[in-house]
C-alpha atoms as a PDB file:
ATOM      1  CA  UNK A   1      -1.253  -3.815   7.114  1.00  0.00           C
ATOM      2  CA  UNK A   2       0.863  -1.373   9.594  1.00  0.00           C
ATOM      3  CA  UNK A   3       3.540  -2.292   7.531  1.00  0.00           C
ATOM      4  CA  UNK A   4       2.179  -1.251   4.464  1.00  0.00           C
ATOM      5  CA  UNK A   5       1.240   2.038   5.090  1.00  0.00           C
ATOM      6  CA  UNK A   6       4.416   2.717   7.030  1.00  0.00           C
ATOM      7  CA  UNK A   7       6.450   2.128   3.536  1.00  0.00           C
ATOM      8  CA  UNK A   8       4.130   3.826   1.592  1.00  0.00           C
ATOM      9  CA  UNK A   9       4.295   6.366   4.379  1.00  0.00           C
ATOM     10  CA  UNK A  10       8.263   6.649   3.984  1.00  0.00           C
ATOM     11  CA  UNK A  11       8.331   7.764   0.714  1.00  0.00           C
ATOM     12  CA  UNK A  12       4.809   9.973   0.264  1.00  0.00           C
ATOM     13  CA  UNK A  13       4.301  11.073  -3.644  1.00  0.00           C
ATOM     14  CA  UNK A  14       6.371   8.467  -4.808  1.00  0.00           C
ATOM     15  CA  UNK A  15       5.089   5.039  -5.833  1.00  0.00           C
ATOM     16  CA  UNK A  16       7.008   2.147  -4.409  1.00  0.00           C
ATOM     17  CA  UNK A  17       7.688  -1.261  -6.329  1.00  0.00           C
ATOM     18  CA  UNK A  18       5.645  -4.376  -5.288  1.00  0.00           C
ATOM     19  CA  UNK A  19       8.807  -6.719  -4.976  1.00  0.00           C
ATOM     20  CA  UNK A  20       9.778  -3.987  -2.541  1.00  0.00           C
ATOM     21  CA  UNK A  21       6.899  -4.104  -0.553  1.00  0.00           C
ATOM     22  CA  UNK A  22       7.440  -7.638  -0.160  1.00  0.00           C
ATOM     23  CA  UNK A  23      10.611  -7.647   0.166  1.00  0.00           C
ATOM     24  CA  UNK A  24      10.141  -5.847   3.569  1.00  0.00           C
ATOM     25  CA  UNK A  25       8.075  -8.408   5.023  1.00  0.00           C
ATOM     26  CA  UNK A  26       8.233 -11.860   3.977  1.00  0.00           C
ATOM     27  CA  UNK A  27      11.893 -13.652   3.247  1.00  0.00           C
ATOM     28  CA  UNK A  28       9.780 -16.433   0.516  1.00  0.00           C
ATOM     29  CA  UNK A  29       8.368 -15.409  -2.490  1.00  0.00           C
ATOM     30  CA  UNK A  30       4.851 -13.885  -2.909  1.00  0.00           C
ATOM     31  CA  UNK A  31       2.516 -12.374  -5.672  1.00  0.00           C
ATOM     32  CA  UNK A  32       1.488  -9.409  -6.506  1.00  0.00           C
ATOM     33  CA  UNK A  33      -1.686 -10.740  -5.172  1.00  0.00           C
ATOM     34  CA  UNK A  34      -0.705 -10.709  -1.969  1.00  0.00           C
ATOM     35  CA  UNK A  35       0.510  -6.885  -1.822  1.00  0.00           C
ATOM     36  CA  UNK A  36      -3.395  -6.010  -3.299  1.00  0.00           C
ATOM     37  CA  UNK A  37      -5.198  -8.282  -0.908  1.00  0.00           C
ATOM     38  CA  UNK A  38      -3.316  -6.070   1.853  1.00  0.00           C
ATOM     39  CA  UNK A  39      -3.983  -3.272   0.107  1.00  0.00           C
ATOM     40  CA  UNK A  40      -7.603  -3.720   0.077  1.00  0.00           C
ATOM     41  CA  UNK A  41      -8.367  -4.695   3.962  1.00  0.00           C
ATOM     42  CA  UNK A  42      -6.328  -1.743   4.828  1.00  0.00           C
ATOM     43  CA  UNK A  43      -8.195   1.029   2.598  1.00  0.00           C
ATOM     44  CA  UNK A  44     -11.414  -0.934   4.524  1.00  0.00           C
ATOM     45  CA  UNK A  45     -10.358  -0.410   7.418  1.00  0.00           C
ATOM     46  CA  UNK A  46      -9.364   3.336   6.736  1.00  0.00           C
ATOM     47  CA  UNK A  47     -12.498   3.869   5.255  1.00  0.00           C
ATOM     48  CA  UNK A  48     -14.567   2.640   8.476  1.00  0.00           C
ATOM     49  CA  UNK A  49     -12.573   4.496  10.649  1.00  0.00           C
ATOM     50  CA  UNK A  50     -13.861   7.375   9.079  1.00  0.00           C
ATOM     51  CA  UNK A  51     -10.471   8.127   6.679  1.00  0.00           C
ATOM     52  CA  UNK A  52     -11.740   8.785   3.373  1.00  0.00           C
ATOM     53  CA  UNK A  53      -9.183  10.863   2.578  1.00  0.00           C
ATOM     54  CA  UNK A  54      -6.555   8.645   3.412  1.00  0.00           C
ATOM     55  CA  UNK A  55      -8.144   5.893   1.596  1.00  0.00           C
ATOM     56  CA  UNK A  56      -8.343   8.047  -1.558  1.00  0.00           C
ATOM     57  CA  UNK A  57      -4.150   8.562  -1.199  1.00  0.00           C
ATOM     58  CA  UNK A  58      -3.729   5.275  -1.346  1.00  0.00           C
ATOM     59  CA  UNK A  59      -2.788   4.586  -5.300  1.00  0.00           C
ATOM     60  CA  UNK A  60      -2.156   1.360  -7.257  1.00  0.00           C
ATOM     61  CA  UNK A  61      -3.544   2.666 -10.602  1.00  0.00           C
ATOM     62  CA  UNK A  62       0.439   2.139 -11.741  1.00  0.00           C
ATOM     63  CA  UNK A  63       1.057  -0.984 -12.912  1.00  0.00           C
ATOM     64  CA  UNK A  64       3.438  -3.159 -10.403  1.00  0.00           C
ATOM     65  CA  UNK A  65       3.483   0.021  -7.760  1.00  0.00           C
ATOM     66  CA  UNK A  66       1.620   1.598  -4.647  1.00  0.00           C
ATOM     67  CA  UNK A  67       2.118   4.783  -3.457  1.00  0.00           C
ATOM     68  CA  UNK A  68       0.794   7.219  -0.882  1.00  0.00           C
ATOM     69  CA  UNK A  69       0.010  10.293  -2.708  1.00  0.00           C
ATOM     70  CA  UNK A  70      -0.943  13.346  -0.541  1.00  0.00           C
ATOM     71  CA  UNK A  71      -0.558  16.210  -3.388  1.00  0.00           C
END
């Protein structure tokens, strides 16, 4: 999940394709399944550590995308 947030973290108020978030991590295929499944535990475990906000910057409302929007 580190991972995640570090390349959303890279490149804050822009959204960032799937197939380049997996890209970064696993040499096989995946799904876009996979990238929301991470997506999910991590905003979790944001949200217990007390991060709402955080958790809230976290967008995949675009279609095929994430992206850590702070503005």
């Amino acid at each position: 999940m580190v991972w995640f947030f570090e390349q959303l973290a890279r490149s804050p108020n822009q959204y960032v394709p799937h197939v380049d978030l997996l890209d970064s991590v696993w040499d096989d295929p995946r799904e876009g399944s996979t990238i929301r499944g991470v997506a999910k535990r991590l905003r979790h475990r944001l949200a217990a550590a007390g991060m709402a906000d955080v958790v809230d910057a976290i967008d995949g409302s675009v279609s095929g995308f994430y992206g850590l929007i702070l503005v």
